[in-house]
PDB file of N, CA and C in Angstrom:
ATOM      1  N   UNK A   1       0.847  -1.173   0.000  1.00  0.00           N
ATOM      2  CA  UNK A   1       0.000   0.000   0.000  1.00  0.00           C
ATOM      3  C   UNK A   1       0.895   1.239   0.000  1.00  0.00           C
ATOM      4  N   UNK A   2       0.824   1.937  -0.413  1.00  0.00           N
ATOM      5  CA  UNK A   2       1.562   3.483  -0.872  1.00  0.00           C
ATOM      6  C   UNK A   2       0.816   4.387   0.267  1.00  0.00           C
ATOM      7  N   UNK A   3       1.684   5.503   0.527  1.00  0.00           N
ATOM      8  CA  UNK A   3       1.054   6.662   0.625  1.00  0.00           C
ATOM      9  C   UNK A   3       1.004   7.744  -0.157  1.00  0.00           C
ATOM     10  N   UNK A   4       0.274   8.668  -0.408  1.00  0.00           N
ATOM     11  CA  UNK A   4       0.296   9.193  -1.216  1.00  0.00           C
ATOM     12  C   UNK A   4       0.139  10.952  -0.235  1.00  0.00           C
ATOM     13  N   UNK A   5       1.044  12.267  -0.758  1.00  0.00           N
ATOM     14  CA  UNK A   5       1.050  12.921  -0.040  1.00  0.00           C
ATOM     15  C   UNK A   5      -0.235  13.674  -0.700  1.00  0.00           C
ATOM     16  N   UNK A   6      -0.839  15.159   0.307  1.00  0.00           N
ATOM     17  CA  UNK A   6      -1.575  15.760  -0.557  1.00  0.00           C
ATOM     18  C   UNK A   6      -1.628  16.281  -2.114  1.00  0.00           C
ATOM     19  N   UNK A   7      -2.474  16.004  -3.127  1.00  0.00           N
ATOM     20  CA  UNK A   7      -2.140  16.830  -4.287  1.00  0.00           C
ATOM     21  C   UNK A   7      -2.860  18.213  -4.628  1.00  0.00           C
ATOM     22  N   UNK A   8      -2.444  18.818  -4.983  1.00  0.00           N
ATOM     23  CA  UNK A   8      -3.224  20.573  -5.149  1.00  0.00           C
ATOM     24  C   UNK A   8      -4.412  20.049  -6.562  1.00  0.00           C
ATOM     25  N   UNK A   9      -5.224  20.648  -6.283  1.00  0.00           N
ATOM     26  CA  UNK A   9      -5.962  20.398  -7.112  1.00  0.00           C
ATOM     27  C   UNK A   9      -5.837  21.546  -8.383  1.00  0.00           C
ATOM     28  N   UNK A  10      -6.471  21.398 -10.059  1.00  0.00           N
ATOM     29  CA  UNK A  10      -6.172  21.965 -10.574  1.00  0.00           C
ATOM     30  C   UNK A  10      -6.909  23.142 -10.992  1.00  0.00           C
ATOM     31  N   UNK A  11      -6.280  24.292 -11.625  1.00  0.00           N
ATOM     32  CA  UNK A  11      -7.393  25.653 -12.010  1.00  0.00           C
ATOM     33  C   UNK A  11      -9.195  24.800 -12.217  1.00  0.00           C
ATOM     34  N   UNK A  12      -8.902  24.110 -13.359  1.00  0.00           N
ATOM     35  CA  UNK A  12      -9.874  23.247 -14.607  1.00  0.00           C
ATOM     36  C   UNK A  12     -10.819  22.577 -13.088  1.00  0.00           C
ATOM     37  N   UNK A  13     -10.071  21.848 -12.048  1.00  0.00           N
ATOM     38  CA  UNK A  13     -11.048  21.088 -11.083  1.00  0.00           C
ATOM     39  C   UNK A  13     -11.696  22.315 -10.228  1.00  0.00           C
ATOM     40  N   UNK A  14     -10.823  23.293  -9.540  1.00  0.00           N
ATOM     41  CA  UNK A  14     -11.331  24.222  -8.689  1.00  0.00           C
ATOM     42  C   UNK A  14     -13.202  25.297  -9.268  1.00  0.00           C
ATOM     43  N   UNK A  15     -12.976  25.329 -10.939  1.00  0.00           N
ATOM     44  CA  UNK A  15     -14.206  25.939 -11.778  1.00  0.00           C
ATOM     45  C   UNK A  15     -14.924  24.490 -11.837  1.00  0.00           C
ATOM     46  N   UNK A  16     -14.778  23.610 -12.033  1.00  0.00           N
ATOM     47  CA  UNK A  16     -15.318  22.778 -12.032  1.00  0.00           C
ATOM     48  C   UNK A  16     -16.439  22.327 -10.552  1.00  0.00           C
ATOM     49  N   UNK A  17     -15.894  22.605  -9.430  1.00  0.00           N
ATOM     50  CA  UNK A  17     -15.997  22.361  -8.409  1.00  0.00           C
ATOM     51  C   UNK A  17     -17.218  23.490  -7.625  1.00  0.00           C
ATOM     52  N   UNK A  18     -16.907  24.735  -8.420  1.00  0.00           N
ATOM     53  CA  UNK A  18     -17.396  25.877  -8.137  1.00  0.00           C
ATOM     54  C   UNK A  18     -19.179  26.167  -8.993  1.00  0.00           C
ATOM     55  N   UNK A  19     -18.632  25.268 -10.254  1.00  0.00           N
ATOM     56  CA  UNK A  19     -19.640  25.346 -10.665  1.00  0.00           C
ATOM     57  C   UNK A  19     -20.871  24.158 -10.477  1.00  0.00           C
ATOM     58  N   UNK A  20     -20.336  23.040  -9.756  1.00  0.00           N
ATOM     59  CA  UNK A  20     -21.493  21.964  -9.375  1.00  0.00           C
ATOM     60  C   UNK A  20     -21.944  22.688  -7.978  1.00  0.00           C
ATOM     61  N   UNK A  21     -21.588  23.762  -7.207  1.00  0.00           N
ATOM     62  CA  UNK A  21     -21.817  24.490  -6.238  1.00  0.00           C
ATOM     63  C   UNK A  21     -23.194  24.895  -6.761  1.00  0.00           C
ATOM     64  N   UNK A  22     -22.655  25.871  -7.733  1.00  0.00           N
ATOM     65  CA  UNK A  22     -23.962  27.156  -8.234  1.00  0.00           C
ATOM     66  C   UNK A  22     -24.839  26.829  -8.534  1.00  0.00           C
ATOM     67  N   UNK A  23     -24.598  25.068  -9.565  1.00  0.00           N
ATOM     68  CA  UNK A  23     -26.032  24.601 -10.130  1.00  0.00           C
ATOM     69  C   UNK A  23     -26.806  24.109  -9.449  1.00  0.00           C
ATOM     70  N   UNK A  24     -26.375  23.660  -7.857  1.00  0.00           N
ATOM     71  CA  UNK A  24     -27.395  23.373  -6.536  1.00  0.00           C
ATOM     72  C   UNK A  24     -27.978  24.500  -6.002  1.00  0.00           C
ATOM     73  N   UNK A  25     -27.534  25.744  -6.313  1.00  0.00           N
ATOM     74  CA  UNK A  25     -27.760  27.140  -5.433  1.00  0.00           C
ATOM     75  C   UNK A  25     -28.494  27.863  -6.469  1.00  0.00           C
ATOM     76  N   UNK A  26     -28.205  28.409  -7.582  1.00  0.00           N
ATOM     77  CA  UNK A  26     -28.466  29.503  -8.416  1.00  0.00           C
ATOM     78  C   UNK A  26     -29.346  28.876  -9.977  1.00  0.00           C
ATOM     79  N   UNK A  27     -30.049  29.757 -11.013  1.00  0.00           N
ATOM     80  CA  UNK A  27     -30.409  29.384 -12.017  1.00  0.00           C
ATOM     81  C   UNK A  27     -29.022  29.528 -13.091  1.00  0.00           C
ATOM     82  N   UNK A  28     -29.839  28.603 -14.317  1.00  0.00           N
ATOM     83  CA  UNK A  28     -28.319  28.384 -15.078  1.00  0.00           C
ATOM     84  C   UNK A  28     -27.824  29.720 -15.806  1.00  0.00           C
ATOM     85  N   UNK A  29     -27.610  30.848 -15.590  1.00  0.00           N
ATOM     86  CA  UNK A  29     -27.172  31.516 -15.814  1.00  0.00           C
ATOM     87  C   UNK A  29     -25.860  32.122 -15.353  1.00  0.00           C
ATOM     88  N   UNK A  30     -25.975  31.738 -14.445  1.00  0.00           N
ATOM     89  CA  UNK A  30     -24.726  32.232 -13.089  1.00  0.00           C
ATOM     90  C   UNK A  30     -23.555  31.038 -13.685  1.00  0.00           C
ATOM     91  N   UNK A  31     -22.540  31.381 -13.833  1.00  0.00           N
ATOM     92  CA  UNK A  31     -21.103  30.307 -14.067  1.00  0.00           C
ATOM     93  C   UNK A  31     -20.338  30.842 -13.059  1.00  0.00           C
ATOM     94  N   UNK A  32     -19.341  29.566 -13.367  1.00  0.00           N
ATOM     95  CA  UNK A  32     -17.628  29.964 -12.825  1.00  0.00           C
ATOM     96  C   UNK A  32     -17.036  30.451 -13.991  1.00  0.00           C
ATOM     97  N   UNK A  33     -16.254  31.329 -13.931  1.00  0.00           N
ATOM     98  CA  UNK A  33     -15.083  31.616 -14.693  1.00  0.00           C
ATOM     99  C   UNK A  33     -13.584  31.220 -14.226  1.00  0.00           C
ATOM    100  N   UNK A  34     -12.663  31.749 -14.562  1.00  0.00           N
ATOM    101  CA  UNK A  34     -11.368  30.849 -14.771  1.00  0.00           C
ATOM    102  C   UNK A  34     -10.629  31.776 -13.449  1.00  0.00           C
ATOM    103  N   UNK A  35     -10.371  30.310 -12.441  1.00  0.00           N
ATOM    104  CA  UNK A  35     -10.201  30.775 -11.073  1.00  0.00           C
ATOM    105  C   UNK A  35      -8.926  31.622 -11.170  1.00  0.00           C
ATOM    106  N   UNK A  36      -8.280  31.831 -10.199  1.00  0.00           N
ATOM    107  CA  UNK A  36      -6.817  32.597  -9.799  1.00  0.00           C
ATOM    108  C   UNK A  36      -6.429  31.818  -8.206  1.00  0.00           C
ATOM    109  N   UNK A  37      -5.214  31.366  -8.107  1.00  0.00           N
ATOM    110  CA  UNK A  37      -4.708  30.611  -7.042  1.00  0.00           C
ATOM    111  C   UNK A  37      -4.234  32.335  -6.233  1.00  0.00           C
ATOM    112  N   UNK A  38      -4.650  32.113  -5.090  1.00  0.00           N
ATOM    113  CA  UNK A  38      -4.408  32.664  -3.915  1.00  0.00           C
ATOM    114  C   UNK A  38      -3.372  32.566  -3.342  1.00  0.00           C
ATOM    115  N   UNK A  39      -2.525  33.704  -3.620  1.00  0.00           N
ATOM    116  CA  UNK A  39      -0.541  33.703  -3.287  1.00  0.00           C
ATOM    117  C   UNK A  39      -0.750  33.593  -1.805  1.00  0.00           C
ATOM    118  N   UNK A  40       0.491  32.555  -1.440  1.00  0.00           N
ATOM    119  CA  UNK A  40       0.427  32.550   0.379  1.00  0.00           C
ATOM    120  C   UNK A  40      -0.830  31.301   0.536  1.00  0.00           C
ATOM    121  N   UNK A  41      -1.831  31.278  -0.020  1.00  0.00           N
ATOM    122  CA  UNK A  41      -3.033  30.417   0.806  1.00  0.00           C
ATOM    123  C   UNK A  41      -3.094  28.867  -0.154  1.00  0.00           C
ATOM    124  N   UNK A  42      -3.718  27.932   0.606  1.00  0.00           N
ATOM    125  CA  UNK A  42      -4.278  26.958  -0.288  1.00  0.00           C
ATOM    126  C   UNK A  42      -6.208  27.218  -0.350  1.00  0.00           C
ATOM    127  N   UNK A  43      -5.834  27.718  -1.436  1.00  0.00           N
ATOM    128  CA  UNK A  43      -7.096  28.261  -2.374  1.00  0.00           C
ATOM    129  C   UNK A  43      -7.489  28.738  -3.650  1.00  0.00           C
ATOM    130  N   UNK A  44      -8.148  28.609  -4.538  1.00  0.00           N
ATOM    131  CA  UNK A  44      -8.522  29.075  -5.356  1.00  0.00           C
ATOM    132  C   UNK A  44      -9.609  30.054  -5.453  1.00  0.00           C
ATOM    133  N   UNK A  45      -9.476  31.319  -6.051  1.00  0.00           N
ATOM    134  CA  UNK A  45     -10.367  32.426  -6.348  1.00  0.00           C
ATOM    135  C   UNK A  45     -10.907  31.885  -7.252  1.00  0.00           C
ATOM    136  N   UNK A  46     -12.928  31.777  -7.701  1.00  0.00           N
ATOM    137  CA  UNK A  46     -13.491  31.620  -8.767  1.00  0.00           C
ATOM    138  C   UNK A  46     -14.725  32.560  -8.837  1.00  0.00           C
ATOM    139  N   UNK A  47     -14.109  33.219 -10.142  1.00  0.00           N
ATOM    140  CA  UNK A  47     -15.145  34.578 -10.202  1.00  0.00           C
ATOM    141  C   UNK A  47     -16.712  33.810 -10.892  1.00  0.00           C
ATOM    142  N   UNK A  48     -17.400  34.476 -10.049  1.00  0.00           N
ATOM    143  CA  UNK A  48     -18.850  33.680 -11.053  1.00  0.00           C
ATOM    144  C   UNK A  48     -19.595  35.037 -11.571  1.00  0.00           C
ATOM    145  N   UNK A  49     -19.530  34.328 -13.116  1.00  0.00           N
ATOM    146  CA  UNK A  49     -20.150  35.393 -13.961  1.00  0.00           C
ATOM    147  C   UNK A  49     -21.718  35.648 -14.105  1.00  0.00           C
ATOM    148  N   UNK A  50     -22.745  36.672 -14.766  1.00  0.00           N
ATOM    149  CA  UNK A  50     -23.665  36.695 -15.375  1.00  0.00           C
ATOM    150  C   UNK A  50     -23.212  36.338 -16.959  1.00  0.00           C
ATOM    151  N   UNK A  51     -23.821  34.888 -17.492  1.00  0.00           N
ATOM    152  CA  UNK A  51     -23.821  34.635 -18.811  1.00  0.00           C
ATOM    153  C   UNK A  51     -24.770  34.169 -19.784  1.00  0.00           C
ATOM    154  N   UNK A  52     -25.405  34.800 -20.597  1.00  0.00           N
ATOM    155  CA  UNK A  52     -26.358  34.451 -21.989  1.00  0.00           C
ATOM    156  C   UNK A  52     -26.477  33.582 -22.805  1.00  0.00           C
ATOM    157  N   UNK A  53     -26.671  33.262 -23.572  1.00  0.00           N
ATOM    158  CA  UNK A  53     -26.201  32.643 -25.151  1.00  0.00           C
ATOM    159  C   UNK A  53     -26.484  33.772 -25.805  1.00  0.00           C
ATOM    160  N   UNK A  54     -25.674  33.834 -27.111  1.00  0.00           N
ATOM    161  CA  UNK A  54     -24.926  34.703 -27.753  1.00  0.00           C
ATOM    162  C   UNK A  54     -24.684  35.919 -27.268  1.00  0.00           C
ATOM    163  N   UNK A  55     -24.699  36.526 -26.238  1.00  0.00           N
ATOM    164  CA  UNK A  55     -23.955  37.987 -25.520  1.00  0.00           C
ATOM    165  C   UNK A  55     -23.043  37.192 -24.900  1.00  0.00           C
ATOM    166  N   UNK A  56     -22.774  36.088 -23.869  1.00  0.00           N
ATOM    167  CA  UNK A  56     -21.710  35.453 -23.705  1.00  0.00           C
ATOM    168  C   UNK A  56     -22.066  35.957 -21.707  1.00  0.00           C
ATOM    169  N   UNK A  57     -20.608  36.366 -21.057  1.00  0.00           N
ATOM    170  CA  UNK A  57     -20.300  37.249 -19.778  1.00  0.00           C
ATOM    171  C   UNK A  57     -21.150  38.776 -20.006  1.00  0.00           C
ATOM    172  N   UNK A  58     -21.921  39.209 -19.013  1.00  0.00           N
ATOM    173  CA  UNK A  58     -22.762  40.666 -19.299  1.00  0.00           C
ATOM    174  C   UNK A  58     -21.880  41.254 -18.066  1.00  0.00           C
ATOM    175  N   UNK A  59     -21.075  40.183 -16.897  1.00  0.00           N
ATOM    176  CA  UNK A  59     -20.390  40.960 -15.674  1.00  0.00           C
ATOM    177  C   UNK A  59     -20.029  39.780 -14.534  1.00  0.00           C
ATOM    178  N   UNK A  60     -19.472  40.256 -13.683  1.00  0.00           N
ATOM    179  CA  UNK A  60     -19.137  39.520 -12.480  1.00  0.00           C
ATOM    180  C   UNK A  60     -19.932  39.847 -11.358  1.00  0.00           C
ATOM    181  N   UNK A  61     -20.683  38.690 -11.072  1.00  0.00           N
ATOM    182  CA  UNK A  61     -21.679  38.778  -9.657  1.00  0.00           C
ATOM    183  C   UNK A  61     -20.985  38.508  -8.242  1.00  0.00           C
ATOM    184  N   UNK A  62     -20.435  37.425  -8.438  1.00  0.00           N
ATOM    185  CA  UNK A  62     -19.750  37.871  -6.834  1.00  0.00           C
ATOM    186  C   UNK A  62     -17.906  36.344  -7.351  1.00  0.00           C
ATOM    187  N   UNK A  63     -18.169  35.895  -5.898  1.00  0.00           N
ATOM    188  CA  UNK A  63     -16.751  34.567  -6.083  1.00  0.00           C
ATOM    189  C   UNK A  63     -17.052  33.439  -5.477  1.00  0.00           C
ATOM    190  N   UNK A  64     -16.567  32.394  -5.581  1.00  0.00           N
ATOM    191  CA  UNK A  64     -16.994  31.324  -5.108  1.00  0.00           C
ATOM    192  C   UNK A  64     -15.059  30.703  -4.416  1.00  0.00           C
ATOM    193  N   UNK A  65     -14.716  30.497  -3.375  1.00  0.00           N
ATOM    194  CA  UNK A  65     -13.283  30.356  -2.975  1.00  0.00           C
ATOM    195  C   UNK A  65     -13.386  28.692  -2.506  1.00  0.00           C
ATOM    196  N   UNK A  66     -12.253  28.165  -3.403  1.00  0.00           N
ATOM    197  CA  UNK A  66     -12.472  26.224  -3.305  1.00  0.00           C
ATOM    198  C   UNK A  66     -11.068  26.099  -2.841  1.00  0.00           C
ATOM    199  N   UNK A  67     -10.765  24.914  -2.194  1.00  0.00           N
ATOM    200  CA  UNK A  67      -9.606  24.399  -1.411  1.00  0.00           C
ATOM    201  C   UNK A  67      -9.089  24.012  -2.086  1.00  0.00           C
ATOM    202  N   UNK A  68      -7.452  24.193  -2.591  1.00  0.00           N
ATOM    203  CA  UNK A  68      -7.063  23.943  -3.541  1.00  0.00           C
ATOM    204  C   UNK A  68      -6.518  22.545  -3.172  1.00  0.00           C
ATOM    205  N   UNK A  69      -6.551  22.156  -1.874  1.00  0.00           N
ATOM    206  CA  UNK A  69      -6.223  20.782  -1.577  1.00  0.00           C
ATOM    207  C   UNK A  69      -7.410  19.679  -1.619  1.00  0.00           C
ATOM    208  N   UNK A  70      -8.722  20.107  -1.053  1.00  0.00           N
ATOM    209  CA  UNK A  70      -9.586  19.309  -1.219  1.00  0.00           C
ATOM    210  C   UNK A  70     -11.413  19.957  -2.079  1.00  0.00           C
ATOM    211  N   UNK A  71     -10.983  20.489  -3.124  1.00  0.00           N
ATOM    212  CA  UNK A  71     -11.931  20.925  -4.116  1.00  0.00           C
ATOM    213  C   UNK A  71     -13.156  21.013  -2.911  1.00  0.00           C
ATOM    214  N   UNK A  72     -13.317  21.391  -1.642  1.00  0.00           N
ATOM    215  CA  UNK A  72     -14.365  21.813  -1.190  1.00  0.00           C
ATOM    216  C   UNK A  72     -14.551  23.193  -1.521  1.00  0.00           C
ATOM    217  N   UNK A  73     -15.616  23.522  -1.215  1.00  0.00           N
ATOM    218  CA  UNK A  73     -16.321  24.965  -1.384  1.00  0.00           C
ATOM    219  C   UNK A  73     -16.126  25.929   0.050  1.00  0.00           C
ATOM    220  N   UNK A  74     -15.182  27.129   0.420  1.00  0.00           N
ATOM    221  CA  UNK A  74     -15.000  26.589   2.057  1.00  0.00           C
ATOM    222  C   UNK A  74     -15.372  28.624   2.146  1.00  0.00           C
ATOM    223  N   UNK A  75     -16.297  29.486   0.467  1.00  0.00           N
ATOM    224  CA  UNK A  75     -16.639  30.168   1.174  1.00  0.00           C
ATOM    225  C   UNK A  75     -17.172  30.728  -0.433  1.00  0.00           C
ATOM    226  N   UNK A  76     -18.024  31.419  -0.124  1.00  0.00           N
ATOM    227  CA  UNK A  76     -19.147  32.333  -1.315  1.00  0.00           C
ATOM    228  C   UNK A  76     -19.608  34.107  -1.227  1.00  0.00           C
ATOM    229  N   UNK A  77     -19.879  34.293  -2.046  1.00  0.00           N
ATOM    230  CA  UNK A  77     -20.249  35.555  -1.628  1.00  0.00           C
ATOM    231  C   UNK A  77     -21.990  35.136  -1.831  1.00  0.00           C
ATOM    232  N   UNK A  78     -22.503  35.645  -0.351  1.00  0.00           N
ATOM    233  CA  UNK A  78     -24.145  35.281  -0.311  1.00  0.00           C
ATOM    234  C   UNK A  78     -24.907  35.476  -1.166  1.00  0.00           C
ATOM    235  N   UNK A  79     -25.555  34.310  -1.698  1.00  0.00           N
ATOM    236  CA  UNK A  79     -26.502  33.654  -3.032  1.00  0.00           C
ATOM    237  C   UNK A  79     -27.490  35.050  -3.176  1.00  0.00           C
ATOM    238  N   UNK A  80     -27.794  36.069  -1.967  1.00  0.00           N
ATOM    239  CA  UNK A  80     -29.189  37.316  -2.187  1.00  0.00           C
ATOM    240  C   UNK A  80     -28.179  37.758  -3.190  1.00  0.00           C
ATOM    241  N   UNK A  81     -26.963  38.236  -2.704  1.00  0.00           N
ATOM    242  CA  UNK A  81     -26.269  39.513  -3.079  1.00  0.00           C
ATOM    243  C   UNK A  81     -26.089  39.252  -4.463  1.00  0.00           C
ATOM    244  N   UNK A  82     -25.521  37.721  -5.306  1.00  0.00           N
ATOM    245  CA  UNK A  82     -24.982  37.363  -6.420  1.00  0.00           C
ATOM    246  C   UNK A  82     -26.312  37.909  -7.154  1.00  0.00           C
ATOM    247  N   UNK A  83     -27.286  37.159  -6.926  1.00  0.00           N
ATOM    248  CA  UNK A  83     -28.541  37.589  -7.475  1.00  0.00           C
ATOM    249  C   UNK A  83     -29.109  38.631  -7.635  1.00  0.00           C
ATOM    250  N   UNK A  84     -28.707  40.078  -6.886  1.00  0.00           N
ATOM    251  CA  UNK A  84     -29.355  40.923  -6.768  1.00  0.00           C
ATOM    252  C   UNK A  84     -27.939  41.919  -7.724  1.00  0.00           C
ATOM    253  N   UNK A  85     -27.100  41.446  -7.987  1.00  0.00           N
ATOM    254  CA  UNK A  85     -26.487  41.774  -8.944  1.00  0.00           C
ATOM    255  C   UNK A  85     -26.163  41.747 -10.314  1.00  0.00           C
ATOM    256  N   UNK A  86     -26.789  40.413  -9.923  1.00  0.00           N
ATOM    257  CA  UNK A  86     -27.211  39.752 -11.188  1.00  0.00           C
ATOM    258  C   UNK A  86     -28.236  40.426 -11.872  1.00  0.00           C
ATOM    259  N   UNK A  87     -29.674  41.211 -11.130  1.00  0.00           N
ATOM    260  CA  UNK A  87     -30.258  41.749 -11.352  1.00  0.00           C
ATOM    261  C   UNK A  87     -30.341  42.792 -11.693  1.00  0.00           C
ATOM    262  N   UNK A  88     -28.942  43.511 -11.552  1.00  0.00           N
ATOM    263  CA  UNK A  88     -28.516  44.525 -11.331  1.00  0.00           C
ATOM    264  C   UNK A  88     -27.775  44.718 -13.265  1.00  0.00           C
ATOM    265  N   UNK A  89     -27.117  43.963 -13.352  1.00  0.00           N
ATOM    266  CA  UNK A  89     -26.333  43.546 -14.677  1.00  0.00           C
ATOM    267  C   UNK A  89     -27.915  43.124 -15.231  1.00  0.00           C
ATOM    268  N   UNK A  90     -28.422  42.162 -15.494  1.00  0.00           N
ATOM    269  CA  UNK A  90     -29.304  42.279 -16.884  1.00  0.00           C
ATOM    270  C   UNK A  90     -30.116  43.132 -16.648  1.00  0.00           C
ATOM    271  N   UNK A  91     -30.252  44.261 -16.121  1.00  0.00           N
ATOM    272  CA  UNK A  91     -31.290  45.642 -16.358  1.00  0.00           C
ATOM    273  C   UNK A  91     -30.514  46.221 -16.953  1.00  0.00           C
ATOM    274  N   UNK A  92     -29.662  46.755 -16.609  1.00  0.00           N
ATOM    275  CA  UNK A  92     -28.283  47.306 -17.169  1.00  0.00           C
ATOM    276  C   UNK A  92     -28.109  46.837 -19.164  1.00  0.00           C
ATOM    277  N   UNK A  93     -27.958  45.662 -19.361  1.00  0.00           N
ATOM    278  CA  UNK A  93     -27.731  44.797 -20.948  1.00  0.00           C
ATOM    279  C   UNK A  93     -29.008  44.353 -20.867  1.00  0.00           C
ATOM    280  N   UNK A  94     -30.316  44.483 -20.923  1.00  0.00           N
ATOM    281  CA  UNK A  94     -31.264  44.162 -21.162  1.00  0.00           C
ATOM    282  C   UNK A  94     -31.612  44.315 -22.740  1.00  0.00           C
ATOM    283  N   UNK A  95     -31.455  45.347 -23.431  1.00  0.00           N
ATOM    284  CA  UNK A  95     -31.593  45.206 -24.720  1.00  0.00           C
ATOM    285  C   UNK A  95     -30.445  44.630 -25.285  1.00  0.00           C
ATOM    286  N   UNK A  96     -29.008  43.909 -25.162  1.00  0.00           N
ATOM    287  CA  UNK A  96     -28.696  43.433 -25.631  1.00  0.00           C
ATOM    288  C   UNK A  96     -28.738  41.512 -25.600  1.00  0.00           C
ATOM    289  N   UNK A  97     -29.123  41.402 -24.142  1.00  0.00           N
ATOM    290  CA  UNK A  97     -29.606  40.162 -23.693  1.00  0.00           C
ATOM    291  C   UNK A  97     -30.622  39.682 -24.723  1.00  0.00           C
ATOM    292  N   UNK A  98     -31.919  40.456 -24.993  1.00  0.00           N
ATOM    293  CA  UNK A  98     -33.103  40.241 -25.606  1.00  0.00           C
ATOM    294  C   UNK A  98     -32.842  40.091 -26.593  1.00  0.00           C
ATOM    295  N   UNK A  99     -31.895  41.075 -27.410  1.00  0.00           N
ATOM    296  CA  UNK A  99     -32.122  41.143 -28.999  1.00  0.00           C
ATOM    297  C   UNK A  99     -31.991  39.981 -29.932  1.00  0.00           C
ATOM    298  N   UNK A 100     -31.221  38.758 -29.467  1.00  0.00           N
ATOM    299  CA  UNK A 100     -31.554  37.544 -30.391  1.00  0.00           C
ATOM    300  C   UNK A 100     -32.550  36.804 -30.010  1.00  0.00           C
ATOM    301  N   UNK A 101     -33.739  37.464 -29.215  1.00  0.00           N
ATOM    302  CA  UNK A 101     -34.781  36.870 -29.299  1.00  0.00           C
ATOM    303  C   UNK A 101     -35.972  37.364 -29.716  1.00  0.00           C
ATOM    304  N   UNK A 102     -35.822  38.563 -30.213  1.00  0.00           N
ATOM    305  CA  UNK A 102     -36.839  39.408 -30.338  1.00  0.00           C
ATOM    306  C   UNK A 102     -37.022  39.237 -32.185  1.00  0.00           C
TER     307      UNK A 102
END
């Protein structure tokens, strides 16, 4: 039997990780975007965006911060606030949100 020491987990797992978070918490609009490792800490920064189909990112709603040792979720910015920014951003791009549906 081996031991095996801790391994850091990667950018690709930490968004990954962040985003099976949101899809239990938030509607599918809300993503992860492409984290940033936290100098000094074991952690990953993951910005979660407001995103469309065809407008793409309209802005950044809040972060989602994952353990870069054990892909837990170990802190968020509160689900009202993401949302109410969120709300905040598609009033804001509202006619560009709409226009490939109109």
């Amino acid at each position: 039997m081996s031991v095996h020491s801790p391994t850091e987990i990667t950018a690709l797992a930490a968004q990954a990780a962040a985003n099976e978070f949101l899809i239990d918490r938030l509607p599918d609009r809300f993503t992860a975007d492409s984290p940033e490792r936290i100098p000094g800490r074991e952690v990953w920064r993951v910005p979660v965006i407001l995103a469309y189909p065809f407008v793409g990112s309209v802005g950044r709603v809040g972060e989602v911060v994952v353990s870069a040792e054990t892909e837990q979720v170990i802190s968020y910015t509160p689900l009202d606030e993401m949302k109410r920014a969120a709300q905040e951003l598609y009033e804001a791009h509202r006619a560009e949100i709409e226009a490939p549906f109109s």
